[in-house]
Protein backbone atom coordinates (compact mmCIF):
# COMPACT_ATOMS: atom_id res chain seq x y z
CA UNK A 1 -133.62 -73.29 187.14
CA UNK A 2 -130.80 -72.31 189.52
CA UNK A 3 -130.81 -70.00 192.40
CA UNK A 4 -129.06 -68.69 195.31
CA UNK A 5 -128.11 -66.32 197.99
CA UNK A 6 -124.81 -64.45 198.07
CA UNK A 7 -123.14 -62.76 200.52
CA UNK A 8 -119.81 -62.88 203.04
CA UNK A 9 -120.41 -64.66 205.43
CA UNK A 10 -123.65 -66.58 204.18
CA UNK A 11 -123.88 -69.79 205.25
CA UNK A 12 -125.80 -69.36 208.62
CA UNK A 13 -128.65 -68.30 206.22
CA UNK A 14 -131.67 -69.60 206.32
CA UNK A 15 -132.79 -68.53 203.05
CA UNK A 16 -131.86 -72.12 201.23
CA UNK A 17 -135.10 -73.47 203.84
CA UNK A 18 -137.20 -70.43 202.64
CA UNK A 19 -136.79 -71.03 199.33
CA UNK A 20 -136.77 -74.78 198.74
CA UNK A 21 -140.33 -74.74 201.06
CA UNK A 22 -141.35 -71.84 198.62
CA UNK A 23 -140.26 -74.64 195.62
CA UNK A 24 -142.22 -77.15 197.24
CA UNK A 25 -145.58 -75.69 197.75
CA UNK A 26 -145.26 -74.44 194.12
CA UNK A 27 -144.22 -77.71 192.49
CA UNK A 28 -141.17 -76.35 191.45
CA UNK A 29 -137.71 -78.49 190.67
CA UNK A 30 -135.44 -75.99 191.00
CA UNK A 31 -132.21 -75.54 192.99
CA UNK A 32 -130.97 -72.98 195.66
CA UNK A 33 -127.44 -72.88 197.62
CA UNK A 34 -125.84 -70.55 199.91
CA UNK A 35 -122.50 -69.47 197.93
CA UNK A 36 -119.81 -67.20 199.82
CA UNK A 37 -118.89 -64.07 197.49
CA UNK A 38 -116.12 -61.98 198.64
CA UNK A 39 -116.23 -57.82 199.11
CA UNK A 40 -115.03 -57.04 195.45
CA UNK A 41 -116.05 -60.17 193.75
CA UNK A 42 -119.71 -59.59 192.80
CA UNK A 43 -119.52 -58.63 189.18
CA UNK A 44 -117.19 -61.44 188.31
CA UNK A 45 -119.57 -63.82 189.89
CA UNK A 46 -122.79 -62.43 188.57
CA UNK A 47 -121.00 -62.38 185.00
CA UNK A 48 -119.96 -66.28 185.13
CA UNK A 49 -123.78 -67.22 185.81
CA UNK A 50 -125.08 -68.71 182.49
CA UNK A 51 -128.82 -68.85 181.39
CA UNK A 52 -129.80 -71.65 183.99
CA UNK A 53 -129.70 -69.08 186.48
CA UNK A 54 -132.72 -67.38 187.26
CA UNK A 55 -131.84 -65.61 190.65
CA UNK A 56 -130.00 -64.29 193.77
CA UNK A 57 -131.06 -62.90 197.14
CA UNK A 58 -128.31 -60.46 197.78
CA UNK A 59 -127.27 -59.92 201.36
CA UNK A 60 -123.97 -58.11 203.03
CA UNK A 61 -121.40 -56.86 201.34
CA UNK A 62 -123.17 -56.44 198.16
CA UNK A 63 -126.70 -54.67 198.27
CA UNK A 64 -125.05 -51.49 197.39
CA UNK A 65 -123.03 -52.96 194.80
CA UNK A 66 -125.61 -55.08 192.90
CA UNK A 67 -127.31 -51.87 191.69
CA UNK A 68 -124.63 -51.47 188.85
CA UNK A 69 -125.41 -55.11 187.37
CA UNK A 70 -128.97 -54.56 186.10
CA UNK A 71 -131.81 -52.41 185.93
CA UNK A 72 -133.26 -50.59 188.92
CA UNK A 73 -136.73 -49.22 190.17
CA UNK A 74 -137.53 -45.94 191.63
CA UNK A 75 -137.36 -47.86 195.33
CA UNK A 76 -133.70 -48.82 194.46
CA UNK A 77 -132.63 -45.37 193.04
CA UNK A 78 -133.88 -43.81 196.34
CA UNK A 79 -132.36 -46.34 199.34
CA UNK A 80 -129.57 -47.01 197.08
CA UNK A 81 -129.40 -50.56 197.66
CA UNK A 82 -130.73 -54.01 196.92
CA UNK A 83 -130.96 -57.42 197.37
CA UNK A 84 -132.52 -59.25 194.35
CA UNK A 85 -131.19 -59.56 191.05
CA UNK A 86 -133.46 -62.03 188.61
CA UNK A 87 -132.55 -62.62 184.96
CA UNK A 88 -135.77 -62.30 183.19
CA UNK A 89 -136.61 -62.12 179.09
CA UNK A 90 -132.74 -61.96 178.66
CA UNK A 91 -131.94 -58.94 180.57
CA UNK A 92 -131.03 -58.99 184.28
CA UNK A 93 -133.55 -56.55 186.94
CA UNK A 94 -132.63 -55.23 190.54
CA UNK A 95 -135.36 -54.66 192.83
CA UNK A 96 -135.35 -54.09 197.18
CA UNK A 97 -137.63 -56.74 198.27
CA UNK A 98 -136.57 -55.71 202.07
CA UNK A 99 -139.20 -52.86 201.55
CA UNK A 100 -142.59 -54.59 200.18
CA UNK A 101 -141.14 -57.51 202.79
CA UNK A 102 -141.34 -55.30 205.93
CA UNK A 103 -144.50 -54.07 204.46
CA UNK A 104 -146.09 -57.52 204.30
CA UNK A 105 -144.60 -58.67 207.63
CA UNK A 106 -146.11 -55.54 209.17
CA UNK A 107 -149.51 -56.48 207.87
CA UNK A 108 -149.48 -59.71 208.44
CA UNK A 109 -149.39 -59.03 212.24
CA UNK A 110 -152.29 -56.54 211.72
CA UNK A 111 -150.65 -53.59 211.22
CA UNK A 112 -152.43 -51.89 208.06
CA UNK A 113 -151.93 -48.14 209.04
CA UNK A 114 -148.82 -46.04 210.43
CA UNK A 115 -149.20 -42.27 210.97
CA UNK A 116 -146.29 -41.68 213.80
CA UNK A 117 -142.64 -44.06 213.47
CA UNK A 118 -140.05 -44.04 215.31
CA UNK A 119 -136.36 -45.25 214.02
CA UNK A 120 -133.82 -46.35 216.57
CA UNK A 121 -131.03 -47.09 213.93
CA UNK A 122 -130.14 -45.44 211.00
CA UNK A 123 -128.55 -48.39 208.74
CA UNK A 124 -129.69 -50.21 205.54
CA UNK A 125 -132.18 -52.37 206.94
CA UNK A 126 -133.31 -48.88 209.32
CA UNK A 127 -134.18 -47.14 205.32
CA UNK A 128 -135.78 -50.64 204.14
CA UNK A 129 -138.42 -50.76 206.82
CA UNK A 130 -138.57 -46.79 207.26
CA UNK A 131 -139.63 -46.48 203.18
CA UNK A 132 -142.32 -49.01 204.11
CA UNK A 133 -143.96 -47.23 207.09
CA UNK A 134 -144.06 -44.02 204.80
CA UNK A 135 -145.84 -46.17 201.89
CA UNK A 136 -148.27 -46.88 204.65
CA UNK A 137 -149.25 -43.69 205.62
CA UNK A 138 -146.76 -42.49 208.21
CA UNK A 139 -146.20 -38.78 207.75
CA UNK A 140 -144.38 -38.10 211.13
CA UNK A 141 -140.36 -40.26 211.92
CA UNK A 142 -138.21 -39.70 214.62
CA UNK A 143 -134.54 -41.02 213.84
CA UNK A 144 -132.80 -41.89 216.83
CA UNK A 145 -129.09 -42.58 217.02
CA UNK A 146 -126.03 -42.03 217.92
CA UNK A 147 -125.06 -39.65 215.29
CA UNK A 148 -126.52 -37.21 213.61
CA UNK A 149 -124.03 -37.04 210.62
CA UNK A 150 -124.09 -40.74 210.04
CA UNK A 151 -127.93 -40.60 210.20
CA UNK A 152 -127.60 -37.99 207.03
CA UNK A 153 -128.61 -40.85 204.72
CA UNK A 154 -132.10 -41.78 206.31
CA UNK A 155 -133.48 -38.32 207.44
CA UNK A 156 -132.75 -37.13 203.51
CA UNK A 157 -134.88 -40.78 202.64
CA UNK A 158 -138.12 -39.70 204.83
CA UNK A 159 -137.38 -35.80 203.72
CA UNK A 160 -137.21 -37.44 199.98
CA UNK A 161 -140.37 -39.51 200.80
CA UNK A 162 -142.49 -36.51 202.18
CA UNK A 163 -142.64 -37.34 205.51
CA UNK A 164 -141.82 -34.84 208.41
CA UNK A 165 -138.62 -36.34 210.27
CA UNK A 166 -136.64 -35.17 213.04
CA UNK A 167 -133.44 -36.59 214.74
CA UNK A 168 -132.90 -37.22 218.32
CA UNK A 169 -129.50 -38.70 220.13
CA UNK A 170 -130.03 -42.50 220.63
CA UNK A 171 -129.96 -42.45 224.40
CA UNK A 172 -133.04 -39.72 224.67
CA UNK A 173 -136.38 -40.44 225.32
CA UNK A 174 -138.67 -41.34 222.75
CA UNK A 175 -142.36 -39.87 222.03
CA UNK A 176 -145.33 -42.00 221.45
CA UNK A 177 -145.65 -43.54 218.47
CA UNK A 178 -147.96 -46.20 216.51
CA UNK A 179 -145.02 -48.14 215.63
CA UNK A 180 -141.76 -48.46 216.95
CA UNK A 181 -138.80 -49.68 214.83
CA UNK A 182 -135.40 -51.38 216.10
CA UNK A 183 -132.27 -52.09 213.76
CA UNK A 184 -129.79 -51.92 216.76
CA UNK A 185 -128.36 -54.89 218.64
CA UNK A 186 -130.46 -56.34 221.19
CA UNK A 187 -127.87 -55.83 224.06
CA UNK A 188 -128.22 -51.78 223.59
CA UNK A 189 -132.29 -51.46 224.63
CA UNK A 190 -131.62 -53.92 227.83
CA UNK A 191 -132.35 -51.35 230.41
CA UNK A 192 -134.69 -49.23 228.02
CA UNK A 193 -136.81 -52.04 226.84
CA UNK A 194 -139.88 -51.72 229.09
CA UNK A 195 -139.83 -47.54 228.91
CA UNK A 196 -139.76 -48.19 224.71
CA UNK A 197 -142.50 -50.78 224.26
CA UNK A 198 -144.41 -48.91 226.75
CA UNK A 199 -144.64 -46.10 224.17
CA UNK A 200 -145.35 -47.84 220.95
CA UNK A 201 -148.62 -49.32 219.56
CA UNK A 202 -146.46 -51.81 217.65
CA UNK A 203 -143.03 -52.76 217.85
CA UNK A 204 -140.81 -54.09 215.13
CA UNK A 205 -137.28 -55.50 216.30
CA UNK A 206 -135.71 -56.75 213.15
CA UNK A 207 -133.29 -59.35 215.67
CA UNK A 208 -134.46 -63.12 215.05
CA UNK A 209 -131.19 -64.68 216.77
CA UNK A 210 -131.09 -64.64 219.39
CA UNK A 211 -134.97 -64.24 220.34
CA UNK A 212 -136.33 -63.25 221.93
CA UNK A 213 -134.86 -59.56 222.50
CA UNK A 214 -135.01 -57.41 225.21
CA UNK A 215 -137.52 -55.39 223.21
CA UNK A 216 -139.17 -58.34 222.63
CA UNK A 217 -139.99 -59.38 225.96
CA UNK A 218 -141.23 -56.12 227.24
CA UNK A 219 -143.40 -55.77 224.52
CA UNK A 220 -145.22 -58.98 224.60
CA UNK A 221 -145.95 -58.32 228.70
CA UNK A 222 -147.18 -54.76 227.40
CA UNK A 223 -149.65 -56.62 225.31
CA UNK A 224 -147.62 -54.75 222.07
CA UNK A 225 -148.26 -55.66 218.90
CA UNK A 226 -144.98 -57.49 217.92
CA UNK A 227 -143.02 -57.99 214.23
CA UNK A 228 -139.41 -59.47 214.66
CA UNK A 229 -136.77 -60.20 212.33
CA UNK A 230 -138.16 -63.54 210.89
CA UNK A 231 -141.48 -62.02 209.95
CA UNK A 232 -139.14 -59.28 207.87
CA UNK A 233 -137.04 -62.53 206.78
CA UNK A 234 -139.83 -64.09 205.37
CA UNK A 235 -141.98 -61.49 204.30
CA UNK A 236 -138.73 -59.93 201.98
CA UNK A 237 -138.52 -63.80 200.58
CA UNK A 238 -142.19 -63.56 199.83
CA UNK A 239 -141.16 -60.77 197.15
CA UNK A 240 -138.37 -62.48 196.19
CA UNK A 241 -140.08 -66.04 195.10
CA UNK A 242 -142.75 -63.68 193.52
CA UNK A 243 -139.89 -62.26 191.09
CA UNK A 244 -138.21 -65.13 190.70
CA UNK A 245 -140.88 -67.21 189.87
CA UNK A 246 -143.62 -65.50 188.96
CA UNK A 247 -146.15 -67.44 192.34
CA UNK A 248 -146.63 -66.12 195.03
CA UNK A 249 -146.49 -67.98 198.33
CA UNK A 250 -148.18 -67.24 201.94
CA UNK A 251 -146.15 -66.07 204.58
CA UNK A 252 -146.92 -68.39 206.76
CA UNK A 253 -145.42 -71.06 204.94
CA UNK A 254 -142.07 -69.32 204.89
CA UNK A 255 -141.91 -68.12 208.14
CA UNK A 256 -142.56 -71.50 209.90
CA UNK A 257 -140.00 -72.86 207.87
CA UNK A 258 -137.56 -70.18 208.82
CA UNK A 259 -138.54 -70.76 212.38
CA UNK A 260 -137.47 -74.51 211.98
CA UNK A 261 -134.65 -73.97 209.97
CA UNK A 262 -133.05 -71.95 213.17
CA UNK A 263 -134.14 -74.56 215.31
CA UNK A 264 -132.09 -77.02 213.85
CA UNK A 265 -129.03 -74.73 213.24
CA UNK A 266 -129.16 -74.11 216.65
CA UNK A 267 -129.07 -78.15 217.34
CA UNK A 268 -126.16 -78.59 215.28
């Protein structure tokens, strides 16, 4: 079977090592390549794959578009965006892995219960890990950023979700939270970072290059809890192999091999 992971640009990803370890440890010969789609280009593509194809991780431009080529789940309908499509019994199904991935990173770093979150960043990836923390418990979110109208999309997501959320400009300061969530670039928290960690059980900076992050530092000399963006990388690829193949493979296995995978990009 034939898979692969689409996006512009895509091939810095390290989702061709995630997968082909995932292939491995199950026994699997199959195939997976990075292929370059362009904005506009999607449906054409996805409509030339014939029946050897059994999947695609879907990253930027197209995880808003790939809901039209398939059928959705209630997680999909509500962030409005996706990034698997599998072809299964004939028909083709689009599911957001990026959710049940940030939920399994966050777990596998010991996190098993969020009542308070709070979201610096209000983007795609911000909804992904923001619908997680809400399916594990969290009833309170504070969205901070640096717009209120652009944040429209994610305070109507935790409304939507039943949580209690309230917005705050990006520069103010935070209350304490049990988890702490960053979707911003690293560069933005560098003179914040130690005043952030300090108020967060856990923090979860979704940056894996470069790491670590400002946020990242000041957390681990806290003694924070931390998840970063390879723990989300492999945790959403965790899902993915699960739908594709039908096995599921530890998280372990795919972070480590994400971990090495950077290593040698950066050697090259």
């Amino acid at each position: 079977m034939r898979c692969a992971v689409i996006g512009h640009p895509v091939a810095h990803s390290l989702s061709p090592a995630i997968h082909h370890a995932a292939y491995q440890v199950l026994g699997l010969d199959w195939s997976y390549q990075a292929i370059d789609v362009e904005p506009g280009g999607l449906r054409a593509f996805v409509g030339s794959l014939d029946d050897s194809w059994r999947g695609l991780s879907v990253t930027m431009p197209h995880k808003a578009d790939v809901i039209e080529l398939g059928e959705t789940d209630a997680t999909v309908d509500v962030l409005g965006a996706a990034n698997t499509w599998v072809r299964r019994d004939g028909k083709a199904i689009i599911r957001n892995t990026d959710v049940t991935g940030a939920g399994v990173a966050l777990r596998a770093r010991g996190v098993a219960k969020v009542e308070k979150v709070v979201m610096l960043g209000a983007g795609a990836t911000a909804r992904s890990v923001l619908a997680a923390a809400i399916g594990m418990g969290a009833s309170e979110v504070v969205v901070m950023s640096r717009s209120r109208e652009r944040s429209a999309q994610i305070l109507k997501l935790a409304n939507d979700l039943g949580a209690h959320v309230a917005w705050l400009p990006f520069e103010s300061e935070p209350p304490r939270c049990d988890l702490l969530v960053s979707t911003v670039p690293a560069g933005s928290l560098m003179k914040r970072a130690e005043d952030l960690a300090a108020r967060a059980d856990a923090v979860f900076d979704v940056v894996y290059d470069p790491w670590p992050t400002p946020l990242g530092v000041a957390g681990e000399a806290a003694g924070t809890t931390i998840i970063d963006g390879l723990d989300l990388l492999a945790g959403q690829a965790v899902g993915q192999v699960q739908l594709m193949t039908g096995h599921q493979v530890p998280i372990n296995i795919l972070r480590t091999t994400a971990q090495n995978a950077m290593a040698d990009h950066a050697r090259l």
